[in-house]
C-alpha atoms as a PDB file:
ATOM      1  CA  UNK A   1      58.109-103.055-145.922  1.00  0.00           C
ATOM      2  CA  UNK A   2      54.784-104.457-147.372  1.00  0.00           C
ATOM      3  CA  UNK A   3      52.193-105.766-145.584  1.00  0.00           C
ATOM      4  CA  UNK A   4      48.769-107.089-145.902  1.00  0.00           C
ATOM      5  CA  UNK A   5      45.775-106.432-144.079  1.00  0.00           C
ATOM      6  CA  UNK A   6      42.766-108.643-144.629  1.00  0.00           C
ATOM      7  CA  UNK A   7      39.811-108.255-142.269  1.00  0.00           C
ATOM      8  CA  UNK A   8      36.288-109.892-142.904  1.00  0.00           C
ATOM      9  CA  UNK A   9      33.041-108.275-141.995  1.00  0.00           C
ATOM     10  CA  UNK A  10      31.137-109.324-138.925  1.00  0.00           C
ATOM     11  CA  UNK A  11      27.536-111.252-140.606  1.00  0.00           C
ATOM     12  CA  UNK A  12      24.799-109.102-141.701  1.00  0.00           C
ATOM     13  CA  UNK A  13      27.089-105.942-141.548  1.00  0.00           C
ATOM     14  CA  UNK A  14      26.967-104.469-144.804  1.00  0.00           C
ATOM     15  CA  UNK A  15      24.655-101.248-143.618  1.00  0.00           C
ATOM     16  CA  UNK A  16      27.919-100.691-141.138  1.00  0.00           C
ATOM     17  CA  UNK A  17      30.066-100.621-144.464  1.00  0.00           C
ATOM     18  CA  UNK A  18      28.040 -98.477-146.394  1.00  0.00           C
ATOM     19  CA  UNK A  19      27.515 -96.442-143.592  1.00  0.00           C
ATOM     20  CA  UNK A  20      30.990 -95.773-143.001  1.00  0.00           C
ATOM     21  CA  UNK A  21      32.715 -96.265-146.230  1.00  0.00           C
ATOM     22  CA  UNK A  22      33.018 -92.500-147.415  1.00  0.00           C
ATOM     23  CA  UNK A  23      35.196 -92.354-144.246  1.00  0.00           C
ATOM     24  CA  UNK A  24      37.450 -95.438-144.828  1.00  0.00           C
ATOM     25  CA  UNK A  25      38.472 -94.174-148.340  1.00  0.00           C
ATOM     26  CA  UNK A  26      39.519 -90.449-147.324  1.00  0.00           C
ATOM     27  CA  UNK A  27      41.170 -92.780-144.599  1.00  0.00           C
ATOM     28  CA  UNK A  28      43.056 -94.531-147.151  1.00  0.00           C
ATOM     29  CA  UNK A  29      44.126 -91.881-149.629  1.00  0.00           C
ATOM     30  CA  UNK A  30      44.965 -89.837-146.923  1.00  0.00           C
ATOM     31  CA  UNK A  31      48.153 -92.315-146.648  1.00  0.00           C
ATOM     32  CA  UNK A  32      49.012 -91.775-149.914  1.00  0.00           C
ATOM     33  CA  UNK A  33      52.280 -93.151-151.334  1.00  0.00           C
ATOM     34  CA  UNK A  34      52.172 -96.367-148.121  1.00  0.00           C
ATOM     35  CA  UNK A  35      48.921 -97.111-150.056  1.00  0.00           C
ATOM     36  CA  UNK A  36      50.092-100.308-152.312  1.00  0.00           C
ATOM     37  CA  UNK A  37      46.601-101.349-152.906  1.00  0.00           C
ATOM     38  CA  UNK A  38      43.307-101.357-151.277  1.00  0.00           C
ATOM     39  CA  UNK A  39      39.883-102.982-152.122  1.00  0.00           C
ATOM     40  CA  UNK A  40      36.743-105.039-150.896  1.00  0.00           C
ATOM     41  CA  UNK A  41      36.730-109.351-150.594  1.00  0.00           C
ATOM     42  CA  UNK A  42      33.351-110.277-152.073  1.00  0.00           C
ATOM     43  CA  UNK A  43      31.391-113.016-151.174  1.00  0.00           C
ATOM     44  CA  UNK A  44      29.466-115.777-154.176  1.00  0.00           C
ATOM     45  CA  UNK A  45      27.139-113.236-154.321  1.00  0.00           C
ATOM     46  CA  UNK A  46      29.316-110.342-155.444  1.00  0.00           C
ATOM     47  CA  UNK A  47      28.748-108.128-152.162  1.00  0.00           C
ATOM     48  CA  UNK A  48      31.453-106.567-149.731  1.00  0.00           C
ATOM     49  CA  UNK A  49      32.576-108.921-146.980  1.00  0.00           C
ATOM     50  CA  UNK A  50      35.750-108.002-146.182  1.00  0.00           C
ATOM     51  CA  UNK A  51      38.986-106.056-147.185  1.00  0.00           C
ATOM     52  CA  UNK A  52      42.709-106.047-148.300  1.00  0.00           C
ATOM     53  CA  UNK A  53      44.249-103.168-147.883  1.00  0.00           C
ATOM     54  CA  UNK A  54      48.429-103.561-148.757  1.00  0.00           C
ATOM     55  CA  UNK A  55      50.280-100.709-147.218  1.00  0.00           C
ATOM     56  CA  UNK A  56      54.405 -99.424-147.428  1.00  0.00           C
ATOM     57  CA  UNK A  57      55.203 -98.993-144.320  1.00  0.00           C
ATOM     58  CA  UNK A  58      58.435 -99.021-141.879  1.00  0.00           C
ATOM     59  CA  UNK A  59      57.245-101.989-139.469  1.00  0.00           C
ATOM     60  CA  UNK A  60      54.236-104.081-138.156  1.00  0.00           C
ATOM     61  CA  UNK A  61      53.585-101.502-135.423  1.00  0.00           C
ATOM     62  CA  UNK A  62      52.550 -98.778-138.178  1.00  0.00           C
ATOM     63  CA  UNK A  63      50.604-101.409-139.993  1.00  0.00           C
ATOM     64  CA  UNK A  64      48.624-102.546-136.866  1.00  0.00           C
ATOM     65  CA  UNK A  65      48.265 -98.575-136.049  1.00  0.00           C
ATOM     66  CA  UNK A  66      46.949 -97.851-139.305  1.00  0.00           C
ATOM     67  CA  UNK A  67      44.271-101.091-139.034  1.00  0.00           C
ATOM     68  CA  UNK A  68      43.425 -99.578-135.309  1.00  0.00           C
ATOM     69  CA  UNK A  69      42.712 -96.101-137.322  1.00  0.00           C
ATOM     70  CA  UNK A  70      40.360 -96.888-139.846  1.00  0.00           C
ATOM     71  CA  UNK A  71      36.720 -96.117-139.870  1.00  0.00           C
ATOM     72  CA  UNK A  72      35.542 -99.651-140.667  1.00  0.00           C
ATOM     73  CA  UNK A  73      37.660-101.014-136.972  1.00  0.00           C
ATOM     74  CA  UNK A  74      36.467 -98.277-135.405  1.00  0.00           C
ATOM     75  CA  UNK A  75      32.786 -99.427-136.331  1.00  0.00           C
ATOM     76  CA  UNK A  76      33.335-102.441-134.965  1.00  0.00           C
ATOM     77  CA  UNK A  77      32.576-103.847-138.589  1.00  0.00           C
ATOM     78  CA  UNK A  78      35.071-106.968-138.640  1.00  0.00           C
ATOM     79  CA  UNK A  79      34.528-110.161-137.398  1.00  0.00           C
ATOM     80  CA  UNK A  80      38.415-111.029-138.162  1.00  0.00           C
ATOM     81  CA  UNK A  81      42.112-109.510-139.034  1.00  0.00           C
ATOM     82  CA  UNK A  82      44.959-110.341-140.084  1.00  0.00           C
ATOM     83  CA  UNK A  83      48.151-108.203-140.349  1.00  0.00           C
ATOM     84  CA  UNK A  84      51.189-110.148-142.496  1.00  0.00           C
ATOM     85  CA  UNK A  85      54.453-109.105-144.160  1.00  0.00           C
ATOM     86  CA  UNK A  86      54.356-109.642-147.860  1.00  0.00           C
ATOM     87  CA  UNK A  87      57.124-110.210-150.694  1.00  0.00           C
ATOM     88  CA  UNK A  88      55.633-108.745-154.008  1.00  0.00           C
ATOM     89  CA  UNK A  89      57.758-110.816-156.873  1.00  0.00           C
ATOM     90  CA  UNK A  90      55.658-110.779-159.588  1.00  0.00           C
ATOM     91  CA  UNK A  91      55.239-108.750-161.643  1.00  0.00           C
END
């Protein structure tokens, strides 16, 4: 099953992302084929403010246990998450 993972950053965090960014990617390619996709929201001004992470996995629990495991959570870095199910049709 897919699901989507969109956080946003807590204000004036970006030196928390930056800081712990080399961490969240080996986090994310260490799931390897339940990564769908992965990358940063940006704000009107083209910086980081968020992410969207889409992951393969067998239910919500291992979706909310993967968002509990990653470096940027574990910062304390998001303001806001959201954990959905998601129906790729196109393309």
């Amino acid at each position: 099953m897919l699901f989507v993972i969109r956080c946003l950053d807590k204000k004036n965090h970006l030196p928390v992302r930056q800081e712990n960014r080399p961490a969240h990617v080996a986090y994310l390619k260490s799931f390897g084929e339940k990564l769908f996709a992965a990358g940063a929201i940006l704000d009107d001004n083209e910086m980081m403010c968020g992410s969207v992470v889409i992951l393969d996995v067998a239910d919500k629990a291992e979706a909310e246990a993967f968002a509990a495991g990653d470096p940027y959570a574990k910062a304390g870095l998001f303001e806001q998450r959201s954990i959905d199910r998601w129906n790729k049709v196109l393309p």
